[in-house]
PDB file of N, CA and C in Angstrom:
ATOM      1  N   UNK A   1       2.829  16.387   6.175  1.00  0.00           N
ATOM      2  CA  UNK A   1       2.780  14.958   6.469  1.00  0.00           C
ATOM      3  C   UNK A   1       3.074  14.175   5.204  1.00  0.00           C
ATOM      4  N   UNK A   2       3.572  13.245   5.502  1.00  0.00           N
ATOM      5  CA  UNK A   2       4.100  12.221   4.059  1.00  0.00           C
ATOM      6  C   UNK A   2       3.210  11.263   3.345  1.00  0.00           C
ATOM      7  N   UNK A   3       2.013  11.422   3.964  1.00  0.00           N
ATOM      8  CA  UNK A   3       1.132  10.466   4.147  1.00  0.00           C
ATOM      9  C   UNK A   3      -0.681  11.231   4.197  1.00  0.00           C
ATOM     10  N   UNK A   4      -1.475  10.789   2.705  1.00  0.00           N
ATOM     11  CA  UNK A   4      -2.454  11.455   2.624  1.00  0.00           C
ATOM     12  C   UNK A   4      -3.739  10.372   2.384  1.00  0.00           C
ATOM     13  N   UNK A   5      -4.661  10.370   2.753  1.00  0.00           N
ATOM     14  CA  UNK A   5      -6.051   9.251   2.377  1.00  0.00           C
ATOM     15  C   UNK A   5      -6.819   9.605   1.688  1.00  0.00           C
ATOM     16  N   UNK A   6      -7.201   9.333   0.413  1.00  0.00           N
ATOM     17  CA  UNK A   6      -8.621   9.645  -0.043  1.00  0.00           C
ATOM     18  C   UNK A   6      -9.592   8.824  -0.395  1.00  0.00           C
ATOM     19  N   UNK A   7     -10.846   8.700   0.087  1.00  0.00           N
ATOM     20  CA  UNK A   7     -11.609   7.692  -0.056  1.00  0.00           C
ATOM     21  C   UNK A   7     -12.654   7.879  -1.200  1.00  0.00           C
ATOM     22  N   UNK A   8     -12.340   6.960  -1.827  1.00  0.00           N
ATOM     23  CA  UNK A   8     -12.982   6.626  -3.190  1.00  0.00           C
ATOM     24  C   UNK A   8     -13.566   5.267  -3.673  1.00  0.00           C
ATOM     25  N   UNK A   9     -14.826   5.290  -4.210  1.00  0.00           N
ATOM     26  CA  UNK A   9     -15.912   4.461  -4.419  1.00  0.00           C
ATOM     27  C   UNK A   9     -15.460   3.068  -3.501  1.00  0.00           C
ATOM     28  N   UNK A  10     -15.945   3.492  -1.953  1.00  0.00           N
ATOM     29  CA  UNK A  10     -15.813   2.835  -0.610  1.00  0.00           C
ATOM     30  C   UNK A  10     -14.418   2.079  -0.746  1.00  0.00           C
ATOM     31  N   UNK A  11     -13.191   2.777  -1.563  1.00  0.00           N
ATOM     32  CA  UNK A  11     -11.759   2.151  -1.186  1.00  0.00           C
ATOM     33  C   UNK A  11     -10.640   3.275  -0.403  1.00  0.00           C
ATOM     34  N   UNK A  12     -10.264   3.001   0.381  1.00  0.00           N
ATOM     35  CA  UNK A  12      -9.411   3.955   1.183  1.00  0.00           C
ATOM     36  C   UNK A  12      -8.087   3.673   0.165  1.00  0.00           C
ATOM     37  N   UNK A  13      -7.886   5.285  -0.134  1.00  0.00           N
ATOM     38  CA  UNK A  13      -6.506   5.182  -1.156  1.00  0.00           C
ATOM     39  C   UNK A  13      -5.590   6.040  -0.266  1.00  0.00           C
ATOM     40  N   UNK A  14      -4.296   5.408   0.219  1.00  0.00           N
ATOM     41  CA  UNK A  14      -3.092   6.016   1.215  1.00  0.00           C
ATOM     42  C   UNK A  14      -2.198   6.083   0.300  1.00  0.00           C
ATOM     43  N   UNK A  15      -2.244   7.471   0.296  1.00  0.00           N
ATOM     44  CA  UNK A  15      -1.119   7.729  -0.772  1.00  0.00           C
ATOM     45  C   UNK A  15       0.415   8.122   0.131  1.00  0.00           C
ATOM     46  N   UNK A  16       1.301   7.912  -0.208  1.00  0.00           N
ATOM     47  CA  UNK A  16       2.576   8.011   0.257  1.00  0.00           C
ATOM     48  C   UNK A  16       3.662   8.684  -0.874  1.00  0.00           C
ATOM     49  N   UNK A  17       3.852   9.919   0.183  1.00  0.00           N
ATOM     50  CA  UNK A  17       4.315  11.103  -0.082  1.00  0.00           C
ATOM     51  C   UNK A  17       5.835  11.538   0.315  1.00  0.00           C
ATOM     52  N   UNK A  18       6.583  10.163   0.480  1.00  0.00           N
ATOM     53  CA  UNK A  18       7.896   9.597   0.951  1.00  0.00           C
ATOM     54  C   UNK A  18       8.664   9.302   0.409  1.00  0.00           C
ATOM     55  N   UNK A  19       9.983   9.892  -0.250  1.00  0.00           N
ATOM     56  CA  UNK A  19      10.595   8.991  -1.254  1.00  0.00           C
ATOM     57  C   UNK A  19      11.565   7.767  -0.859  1.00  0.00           C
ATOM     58  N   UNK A  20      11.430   7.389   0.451  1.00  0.00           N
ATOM     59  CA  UNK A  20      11.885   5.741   1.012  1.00  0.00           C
ATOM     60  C   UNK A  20      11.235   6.121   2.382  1.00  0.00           C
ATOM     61  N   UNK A  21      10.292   4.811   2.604  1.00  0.00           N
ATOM     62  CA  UNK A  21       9.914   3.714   2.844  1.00  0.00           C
ATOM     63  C   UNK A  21      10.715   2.957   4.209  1.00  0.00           C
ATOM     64  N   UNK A  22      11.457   3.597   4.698  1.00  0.00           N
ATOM     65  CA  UNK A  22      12.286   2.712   5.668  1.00  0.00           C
ATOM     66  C   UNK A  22      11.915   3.189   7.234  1.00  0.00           C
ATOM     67  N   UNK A  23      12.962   3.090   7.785  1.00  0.00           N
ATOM     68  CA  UNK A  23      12.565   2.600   9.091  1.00  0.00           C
ATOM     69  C   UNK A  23      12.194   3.758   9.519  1.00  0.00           C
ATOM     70  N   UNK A  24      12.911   5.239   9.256  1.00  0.00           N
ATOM     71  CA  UNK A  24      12.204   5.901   9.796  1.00  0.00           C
ATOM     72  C   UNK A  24      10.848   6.322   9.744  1.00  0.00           C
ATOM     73  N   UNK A  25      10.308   6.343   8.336  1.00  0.00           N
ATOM     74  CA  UNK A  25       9.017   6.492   7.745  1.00  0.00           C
ATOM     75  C   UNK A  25       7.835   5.440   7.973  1.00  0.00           C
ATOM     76  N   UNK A  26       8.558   3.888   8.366  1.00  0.00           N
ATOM     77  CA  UNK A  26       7.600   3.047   8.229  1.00  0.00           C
ATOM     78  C   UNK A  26       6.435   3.026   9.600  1.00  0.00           C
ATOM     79  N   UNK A  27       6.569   3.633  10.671  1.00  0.00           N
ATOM     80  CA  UNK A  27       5.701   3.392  12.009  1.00  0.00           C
ATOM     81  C   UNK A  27       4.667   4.447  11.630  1.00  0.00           C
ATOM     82  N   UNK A  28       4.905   5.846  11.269  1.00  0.00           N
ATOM     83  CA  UNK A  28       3.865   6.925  10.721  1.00  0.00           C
ATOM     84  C   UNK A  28       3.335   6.216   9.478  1.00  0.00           C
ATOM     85  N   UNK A  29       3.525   5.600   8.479  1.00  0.00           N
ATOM     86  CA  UNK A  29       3.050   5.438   7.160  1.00  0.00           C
ATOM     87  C   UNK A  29       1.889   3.966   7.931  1.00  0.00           C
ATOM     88  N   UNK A  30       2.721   3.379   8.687  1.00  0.00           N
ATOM     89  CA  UNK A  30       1.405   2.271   9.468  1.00  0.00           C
ATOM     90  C   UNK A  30       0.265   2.724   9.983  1.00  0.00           C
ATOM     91  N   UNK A  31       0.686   3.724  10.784  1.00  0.00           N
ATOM     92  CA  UNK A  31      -0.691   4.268  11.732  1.00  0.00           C
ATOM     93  C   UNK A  31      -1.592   4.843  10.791  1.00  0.00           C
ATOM     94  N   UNK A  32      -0.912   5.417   9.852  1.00  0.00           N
ATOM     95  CA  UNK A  32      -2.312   5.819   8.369  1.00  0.00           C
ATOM     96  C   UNK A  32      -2.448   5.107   7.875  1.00  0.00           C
ATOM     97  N   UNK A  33      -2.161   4.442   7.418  1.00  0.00           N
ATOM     98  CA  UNK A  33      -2.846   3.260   6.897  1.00  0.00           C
ATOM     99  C   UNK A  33      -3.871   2.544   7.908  1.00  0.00           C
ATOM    100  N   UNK A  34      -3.680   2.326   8.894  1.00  0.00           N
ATOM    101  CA  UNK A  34      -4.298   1.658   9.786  1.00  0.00           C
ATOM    102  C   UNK A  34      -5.488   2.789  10.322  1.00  0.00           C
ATOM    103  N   UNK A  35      -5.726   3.540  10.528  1.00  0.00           N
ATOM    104  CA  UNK A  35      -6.222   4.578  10.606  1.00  0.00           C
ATOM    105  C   UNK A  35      -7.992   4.864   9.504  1.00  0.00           C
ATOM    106  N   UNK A  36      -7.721   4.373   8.506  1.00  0.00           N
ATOM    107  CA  UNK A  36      -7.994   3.828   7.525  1.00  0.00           C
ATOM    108  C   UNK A  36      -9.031   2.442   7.716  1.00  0.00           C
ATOM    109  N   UNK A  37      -8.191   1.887   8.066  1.00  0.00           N
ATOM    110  CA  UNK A  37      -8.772   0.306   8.537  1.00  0.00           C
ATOM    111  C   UNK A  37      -9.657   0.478   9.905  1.00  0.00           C
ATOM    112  N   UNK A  38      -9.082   1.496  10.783  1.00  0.00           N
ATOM    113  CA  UNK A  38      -9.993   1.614  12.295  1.00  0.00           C
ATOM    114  C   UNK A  38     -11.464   2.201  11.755  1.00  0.00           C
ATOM    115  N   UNK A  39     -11.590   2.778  10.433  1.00  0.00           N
ATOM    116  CA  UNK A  39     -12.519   3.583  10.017  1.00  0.00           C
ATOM    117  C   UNK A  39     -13.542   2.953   9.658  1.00  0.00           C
ATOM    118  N   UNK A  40     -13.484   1.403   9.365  1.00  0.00           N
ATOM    119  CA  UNK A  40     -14.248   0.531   9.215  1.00  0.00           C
ATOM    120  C   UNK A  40     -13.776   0.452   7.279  1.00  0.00           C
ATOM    121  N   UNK A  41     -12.988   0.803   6.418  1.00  0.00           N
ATOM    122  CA  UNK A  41     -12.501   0.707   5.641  1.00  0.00           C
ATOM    123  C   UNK A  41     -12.209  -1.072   5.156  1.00  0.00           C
ATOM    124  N   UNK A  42     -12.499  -1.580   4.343  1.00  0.00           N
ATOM    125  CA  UNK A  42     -11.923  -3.083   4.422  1.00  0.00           C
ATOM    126  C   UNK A  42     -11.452  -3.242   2.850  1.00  0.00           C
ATOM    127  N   UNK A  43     -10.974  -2.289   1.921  1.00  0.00           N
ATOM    128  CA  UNK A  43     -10.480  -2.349   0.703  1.00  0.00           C
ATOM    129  C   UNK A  43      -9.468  -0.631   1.045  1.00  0.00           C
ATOM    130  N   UNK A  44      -8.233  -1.363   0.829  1.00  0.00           N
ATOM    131  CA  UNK A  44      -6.724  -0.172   0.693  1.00  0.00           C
ATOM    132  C   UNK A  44      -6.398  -0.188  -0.178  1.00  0.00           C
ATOM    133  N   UNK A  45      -5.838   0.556  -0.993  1.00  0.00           N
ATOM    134  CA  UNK A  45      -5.039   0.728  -2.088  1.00  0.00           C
ATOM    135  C   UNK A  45      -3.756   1.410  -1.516  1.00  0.00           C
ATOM    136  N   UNK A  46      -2.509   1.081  -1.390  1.00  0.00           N
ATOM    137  CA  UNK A  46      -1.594   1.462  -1.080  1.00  0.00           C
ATOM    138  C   UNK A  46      -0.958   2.190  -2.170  1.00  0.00           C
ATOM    139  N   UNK A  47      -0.906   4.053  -2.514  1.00  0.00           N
ATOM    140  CA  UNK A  47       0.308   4.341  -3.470  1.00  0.00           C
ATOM    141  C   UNK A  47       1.804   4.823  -2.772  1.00  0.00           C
ATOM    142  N   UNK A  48       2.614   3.934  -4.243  1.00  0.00           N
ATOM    143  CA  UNK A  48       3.505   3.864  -3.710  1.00  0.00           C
ATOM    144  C   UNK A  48       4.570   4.903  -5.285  1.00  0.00           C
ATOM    145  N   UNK A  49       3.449   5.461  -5.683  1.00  0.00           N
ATOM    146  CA  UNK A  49       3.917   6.133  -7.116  1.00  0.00           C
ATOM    147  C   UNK A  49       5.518   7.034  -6.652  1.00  0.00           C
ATOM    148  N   UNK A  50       4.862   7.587  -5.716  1.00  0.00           N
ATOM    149  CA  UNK A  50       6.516   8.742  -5.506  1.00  0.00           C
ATOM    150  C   UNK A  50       7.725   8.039  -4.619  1.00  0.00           C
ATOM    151  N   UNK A  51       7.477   6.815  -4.434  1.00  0.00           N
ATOM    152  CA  UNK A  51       8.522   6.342  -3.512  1.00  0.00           C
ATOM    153  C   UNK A  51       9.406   5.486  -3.978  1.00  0.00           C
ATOM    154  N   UNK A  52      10.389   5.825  -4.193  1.00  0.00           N
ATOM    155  CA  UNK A  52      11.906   5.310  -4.591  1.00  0.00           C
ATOM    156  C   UNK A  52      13.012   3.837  -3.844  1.00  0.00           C
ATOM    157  N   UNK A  53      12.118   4.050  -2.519  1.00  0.00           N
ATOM    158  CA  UNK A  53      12.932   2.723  -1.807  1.00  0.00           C
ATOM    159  C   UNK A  53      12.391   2.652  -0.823  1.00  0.00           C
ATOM    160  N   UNK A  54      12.168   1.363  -1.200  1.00  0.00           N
ATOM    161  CA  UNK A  54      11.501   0.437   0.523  1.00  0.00           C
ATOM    162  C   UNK A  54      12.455  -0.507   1.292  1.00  0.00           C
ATOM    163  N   UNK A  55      12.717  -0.198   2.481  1.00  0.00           N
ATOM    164  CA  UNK A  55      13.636  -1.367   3.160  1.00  0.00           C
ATOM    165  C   UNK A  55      12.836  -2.226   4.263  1.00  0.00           C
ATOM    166  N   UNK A  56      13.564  -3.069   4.869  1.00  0.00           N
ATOM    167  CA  UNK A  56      12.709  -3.975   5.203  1.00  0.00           C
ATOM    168  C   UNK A  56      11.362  -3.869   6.052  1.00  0.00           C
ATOM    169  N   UNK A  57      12.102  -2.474   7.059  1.00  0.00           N
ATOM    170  CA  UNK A  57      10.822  -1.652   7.689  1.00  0.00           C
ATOM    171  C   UNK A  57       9.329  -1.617   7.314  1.00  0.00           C
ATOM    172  N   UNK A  58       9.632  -0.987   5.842  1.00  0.00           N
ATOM    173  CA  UNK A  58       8.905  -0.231   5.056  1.00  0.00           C
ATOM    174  C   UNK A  58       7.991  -1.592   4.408  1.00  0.00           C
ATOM    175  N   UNK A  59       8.776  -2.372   4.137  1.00  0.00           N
ATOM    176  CA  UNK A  59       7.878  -4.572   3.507  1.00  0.00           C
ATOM    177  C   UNK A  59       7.057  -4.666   4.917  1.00  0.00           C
ATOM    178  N   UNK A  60       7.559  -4.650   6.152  1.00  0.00           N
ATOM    179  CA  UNK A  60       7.240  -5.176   7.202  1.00  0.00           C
ATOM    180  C   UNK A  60       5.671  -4.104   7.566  1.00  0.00           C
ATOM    181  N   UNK A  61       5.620  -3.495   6.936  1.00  0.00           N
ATOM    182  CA  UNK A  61       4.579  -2.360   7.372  1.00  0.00           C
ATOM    183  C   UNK A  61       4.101  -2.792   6.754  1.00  0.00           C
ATOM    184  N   UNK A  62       4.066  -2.789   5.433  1.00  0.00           N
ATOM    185  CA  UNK A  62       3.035  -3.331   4.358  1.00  0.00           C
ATOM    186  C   UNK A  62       2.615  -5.129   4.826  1.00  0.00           C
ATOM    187  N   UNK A  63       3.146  -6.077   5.290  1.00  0.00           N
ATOM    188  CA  UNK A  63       2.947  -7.014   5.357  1.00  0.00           C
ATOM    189  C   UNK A  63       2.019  -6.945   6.827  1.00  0.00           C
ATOM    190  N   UNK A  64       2.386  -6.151   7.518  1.00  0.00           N
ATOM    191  CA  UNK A  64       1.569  -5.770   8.760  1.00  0.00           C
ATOM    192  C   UNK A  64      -0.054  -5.431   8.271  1.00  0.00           C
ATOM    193  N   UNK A  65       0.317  -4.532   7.415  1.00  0.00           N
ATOM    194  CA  UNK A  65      -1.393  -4.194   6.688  1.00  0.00           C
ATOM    195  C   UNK A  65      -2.183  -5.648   6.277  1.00  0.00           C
ATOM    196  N   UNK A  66      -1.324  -6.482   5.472  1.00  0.00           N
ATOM    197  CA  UNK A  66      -2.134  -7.081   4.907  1.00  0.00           C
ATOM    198  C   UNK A  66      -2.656  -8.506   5.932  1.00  0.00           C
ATOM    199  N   UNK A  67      -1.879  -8.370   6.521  1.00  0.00           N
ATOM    200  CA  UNK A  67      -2.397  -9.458   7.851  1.00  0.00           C
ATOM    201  C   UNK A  67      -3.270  -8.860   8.476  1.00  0.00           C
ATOM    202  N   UNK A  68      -3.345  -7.692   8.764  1.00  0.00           N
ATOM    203  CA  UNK A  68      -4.642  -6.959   9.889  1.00  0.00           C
ATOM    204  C   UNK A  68      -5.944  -6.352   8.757  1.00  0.00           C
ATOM    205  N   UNK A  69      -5.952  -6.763   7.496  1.00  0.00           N
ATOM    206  CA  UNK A  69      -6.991  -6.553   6.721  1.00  0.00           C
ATOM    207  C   UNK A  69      -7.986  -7.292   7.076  1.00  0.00           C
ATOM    208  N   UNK A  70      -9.073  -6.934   7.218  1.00  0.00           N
ATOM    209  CA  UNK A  70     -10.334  -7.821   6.967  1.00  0.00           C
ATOM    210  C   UNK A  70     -10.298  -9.098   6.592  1.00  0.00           C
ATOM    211  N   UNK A  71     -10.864 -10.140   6.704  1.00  0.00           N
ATOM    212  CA  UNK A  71     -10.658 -10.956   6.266  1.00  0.00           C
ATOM    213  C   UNK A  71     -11.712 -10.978   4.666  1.00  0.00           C
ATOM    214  N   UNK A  72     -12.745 -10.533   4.824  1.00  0.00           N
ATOM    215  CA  UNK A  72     -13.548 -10.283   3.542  1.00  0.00           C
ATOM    216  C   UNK A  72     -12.991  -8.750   3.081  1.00  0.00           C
ATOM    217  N   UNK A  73     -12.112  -8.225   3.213  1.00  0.00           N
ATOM    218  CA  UNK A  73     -11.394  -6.819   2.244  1.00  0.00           C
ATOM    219  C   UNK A  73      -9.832  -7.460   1.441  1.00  0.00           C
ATOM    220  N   UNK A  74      -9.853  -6.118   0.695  1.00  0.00           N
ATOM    221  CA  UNK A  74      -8.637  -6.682  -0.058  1.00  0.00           C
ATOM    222  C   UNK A  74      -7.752  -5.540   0.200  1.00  0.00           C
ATOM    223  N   UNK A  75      -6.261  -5.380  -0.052  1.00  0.00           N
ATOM    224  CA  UNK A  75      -5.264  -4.651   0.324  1.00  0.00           C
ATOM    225  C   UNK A  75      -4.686  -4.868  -1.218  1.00  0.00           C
ATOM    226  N   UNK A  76      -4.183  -3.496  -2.139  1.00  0.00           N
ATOM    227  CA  UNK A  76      -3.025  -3.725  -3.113  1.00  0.00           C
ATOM    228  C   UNK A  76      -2.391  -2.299  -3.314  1.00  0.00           C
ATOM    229  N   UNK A  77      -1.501  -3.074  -4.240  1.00  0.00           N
ATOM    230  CA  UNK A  77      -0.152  -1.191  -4.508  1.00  0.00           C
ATOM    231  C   UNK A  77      -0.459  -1.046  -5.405  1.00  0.00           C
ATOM    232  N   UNK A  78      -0.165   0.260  -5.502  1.00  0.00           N
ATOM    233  CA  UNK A  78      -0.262   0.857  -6.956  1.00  0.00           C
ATOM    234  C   UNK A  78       0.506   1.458  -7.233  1.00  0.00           C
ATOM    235  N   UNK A  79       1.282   1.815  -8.298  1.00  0.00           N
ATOM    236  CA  UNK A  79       2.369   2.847  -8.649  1.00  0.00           C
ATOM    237  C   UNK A  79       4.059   2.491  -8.022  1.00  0.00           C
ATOM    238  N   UNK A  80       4.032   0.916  -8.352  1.00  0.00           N
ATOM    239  CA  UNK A  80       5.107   0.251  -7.779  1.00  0.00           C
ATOM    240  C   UNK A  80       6.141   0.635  -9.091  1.00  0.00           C
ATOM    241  N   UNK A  81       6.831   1.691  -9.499  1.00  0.00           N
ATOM    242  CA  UNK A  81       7.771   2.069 -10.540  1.00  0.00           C
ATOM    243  C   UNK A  81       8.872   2.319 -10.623  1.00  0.00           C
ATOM    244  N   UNK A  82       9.610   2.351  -9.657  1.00  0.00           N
ATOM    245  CA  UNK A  82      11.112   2.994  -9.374  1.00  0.00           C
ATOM    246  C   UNK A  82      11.421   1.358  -9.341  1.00  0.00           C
ATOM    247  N   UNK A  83      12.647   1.234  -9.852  1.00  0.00           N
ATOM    248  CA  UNK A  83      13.281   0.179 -10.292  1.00  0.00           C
ATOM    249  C   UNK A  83      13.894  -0.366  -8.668  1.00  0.00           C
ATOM    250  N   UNK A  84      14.512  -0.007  -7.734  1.00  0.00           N
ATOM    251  CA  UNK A  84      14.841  -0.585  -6.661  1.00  0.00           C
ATOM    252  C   UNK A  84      13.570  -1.533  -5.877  1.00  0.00           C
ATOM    253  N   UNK A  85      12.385  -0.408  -6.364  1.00  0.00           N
ATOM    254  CA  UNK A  85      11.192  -1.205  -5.323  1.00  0.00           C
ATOM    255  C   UNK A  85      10.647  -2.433  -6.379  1.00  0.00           C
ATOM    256  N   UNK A  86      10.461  -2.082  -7.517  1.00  0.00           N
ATOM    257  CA  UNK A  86       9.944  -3.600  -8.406  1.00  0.00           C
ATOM    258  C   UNK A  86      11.255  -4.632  -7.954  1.00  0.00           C
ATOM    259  N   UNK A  87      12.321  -4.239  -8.183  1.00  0.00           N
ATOM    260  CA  UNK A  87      13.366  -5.536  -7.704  1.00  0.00           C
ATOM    261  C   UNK A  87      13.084  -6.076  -6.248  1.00  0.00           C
ATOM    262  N   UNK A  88      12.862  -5.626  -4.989  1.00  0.00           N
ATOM    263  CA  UNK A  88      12.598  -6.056  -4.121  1.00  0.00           C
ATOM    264  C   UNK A  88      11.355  -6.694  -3.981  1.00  0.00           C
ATOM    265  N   UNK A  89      10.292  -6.112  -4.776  1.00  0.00           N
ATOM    266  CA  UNK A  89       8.811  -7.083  -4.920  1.00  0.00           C
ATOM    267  C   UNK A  89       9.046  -8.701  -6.128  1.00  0.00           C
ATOM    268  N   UNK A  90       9.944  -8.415  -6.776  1.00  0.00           N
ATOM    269  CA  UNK A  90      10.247  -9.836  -7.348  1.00  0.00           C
ATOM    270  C   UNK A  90      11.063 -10.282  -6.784  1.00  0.00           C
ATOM    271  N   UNK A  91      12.420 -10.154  -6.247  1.00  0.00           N
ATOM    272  CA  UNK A  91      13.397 -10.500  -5.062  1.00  0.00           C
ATOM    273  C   UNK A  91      12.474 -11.376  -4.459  1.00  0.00           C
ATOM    274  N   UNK A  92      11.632 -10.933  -3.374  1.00  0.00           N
ATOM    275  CA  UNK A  92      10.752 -11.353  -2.386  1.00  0.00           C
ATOM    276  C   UNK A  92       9.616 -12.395  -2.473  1.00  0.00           C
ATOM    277  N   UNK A  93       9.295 -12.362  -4.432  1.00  0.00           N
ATOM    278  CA  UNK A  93       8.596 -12.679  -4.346  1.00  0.00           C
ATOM    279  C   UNK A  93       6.714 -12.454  -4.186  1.00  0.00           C
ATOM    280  N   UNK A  94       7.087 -11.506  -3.582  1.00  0.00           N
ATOM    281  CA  UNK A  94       5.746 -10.862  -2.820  1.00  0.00           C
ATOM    282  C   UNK A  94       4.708  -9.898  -4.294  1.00  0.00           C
ATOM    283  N   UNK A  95       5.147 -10.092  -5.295  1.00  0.00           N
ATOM    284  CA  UNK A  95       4.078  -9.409  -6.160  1.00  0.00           C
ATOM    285  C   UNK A  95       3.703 -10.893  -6.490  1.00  0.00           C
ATOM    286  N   UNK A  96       3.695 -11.927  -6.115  1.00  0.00           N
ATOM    287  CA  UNK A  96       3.070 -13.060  -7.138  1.00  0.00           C
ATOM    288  C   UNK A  96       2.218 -13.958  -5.973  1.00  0.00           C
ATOM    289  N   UNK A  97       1.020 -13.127  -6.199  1.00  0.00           N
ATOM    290  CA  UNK A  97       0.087 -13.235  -5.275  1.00  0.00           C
ATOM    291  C   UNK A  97      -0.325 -13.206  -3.766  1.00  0.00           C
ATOM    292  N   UNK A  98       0.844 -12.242  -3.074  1.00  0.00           N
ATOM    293  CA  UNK A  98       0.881 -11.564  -1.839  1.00  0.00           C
ATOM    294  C   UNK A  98       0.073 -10.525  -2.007  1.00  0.00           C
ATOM    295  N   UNK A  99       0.789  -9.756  -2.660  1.00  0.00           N
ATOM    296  CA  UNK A  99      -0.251  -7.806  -3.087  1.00  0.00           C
ATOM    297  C   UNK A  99      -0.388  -7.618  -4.822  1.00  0.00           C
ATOM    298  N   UNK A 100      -1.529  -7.745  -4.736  1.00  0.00           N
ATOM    299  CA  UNK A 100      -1.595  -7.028  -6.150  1.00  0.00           C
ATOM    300  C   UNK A 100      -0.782  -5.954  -6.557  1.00  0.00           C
ATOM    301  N   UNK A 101      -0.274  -5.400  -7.711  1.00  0.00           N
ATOM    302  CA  UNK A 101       0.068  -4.571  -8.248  1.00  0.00           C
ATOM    303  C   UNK A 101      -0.355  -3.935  -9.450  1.00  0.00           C
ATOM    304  N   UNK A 102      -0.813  -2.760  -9.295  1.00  0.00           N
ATOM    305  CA  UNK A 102      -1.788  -2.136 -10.523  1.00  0.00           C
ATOM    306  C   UNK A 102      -0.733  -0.764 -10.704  1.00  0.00           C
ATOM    307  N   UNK A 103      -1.165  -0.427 -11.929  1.00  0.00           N
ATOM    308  CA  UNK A 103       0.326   0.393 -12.705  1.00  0.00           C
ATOM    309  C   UNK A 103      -0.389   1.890 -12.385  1.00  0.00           C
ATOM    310  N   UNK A 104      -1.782   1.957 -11.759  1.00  0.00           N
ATOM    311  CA  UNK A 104      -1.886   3.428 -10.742  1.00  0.00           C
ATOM    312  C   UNK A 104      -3.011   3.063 -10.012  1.00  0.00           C
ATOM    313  N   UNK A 105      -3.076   4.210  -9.156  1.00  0.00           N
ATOM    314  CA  UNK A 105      -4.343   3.733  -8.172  1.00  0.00           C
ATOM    315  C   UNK A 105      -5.402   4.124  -8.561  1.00  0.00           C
ATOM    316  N   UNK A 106      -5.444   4.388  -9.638  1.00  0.00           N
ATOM    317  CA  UNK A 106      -7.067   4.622 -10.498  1.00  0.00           C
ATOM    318  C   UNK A 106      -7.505   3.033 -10.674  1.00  0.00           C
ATOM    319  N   UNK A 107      -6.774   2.648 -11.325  1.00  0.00           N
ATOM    320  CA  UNK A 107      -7.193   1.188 -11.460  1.00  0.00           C
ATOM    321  C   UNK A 107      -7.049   0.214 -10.807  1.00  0.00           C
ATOM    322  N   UNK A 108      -6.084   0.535  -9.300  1.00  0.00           N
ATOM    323  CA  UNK A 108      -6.327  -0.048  -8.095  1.00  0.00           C
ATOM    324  C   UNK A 108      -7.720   0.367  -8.206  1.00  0.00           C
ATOM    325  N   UNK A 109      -7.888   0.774  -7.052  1.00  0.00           N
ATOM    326  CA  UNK A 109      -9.551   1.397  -6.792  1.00  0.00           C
ATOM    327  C   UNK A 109     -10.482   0.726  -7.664  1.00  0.00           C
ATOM    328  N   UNK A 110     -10.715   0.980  -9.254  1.00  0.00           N
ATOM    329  CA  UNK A 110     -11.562   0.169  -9.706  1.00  0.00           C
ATOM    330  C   UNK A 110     -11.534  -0.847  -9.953  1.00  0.00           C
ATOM    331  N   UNK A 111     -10.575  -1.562  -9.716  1.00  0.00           N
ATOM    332  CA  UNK A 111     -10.322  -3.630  -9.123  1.00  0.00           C
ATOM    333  C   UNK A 111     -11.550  -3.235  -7.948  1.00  0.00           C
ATOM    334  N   UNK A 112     -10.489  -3.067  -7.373  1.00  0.00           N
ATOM    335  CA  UNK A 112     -11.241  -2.954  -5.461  1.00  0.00           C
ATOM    336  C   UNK A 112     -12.510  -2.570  -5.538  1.00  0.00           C
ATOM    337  N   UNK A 113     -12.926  -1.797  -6.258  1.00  0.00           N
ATOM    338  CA  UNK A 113     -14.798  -1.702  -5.996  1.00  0.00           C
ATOM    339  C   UNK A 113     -15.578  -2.245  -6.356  1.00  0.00           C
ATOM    340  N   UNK A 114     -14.590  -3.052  -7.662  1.00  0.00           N
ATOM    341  CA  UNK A 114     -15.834  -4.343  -8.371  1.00  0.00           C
ATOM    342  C   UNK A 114     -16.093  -5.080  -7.246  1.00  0.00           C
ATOM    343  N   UNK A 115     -15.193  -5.887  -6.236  1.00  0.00           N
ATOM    344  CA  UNK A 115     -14.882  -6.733  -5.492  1.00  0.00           C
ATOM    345  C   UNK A 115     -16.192  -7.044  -4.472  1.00  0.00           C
TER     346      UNK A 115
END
């Protein structure tokens, strides 16, 4: 599966094990994530360390998460590094105060648990 959870100091970390992000990948990478959230989970850390390209699918999933978050939880990425996907998060816009971005999900997670 492309797609693994580990839950750490009460933050669900979905790691993604995909190297793009698109349409075919994006409906399975939702349901885990969401999966997650059915669990009573209300802090995600999304990694996105091994994944090379996100297309719009793949934004639209993630933007799906962060609308069906909790309203008292928080949702962010981590391991946003391959140069196609940082261009599409400044392209978009969407790293400047849509989703956090933390440079791994270690330090996602310990944002998210101070919280």
């Amino acid at each position: 599966m492309g797609y693994r959870r580990a839950d750490r100091d009460g933050v669900a970390v979905v790691e993604v094990h995909v190297e793009r992000l698109d349409a075919s990948e994006a409906p399975a990478f939702k349901r885990a994530a969401l999966e997650a959230m059915d669990a009573g989970m209300t802090r995600l850390v999304v990694d996105l360390a091994r994944v090379d390209f996100v297309d719009s699918s793949g934004l639209s999933a993630l933007l799906s998460l962060r609308k069906n978050i909790d309203p008292a939880g928080s949702l962010a990425l981590a391991g946003v590094h391959a140069p196609k996907v940082v261009q599409l998060f400044r392209v978009t816009r969407l790293d400047q105060g849509v989703f956090p971005i933390y440079p791994d999900a270690e330090q996602a997670v310990a944002e998210l648990a101070r919280a």
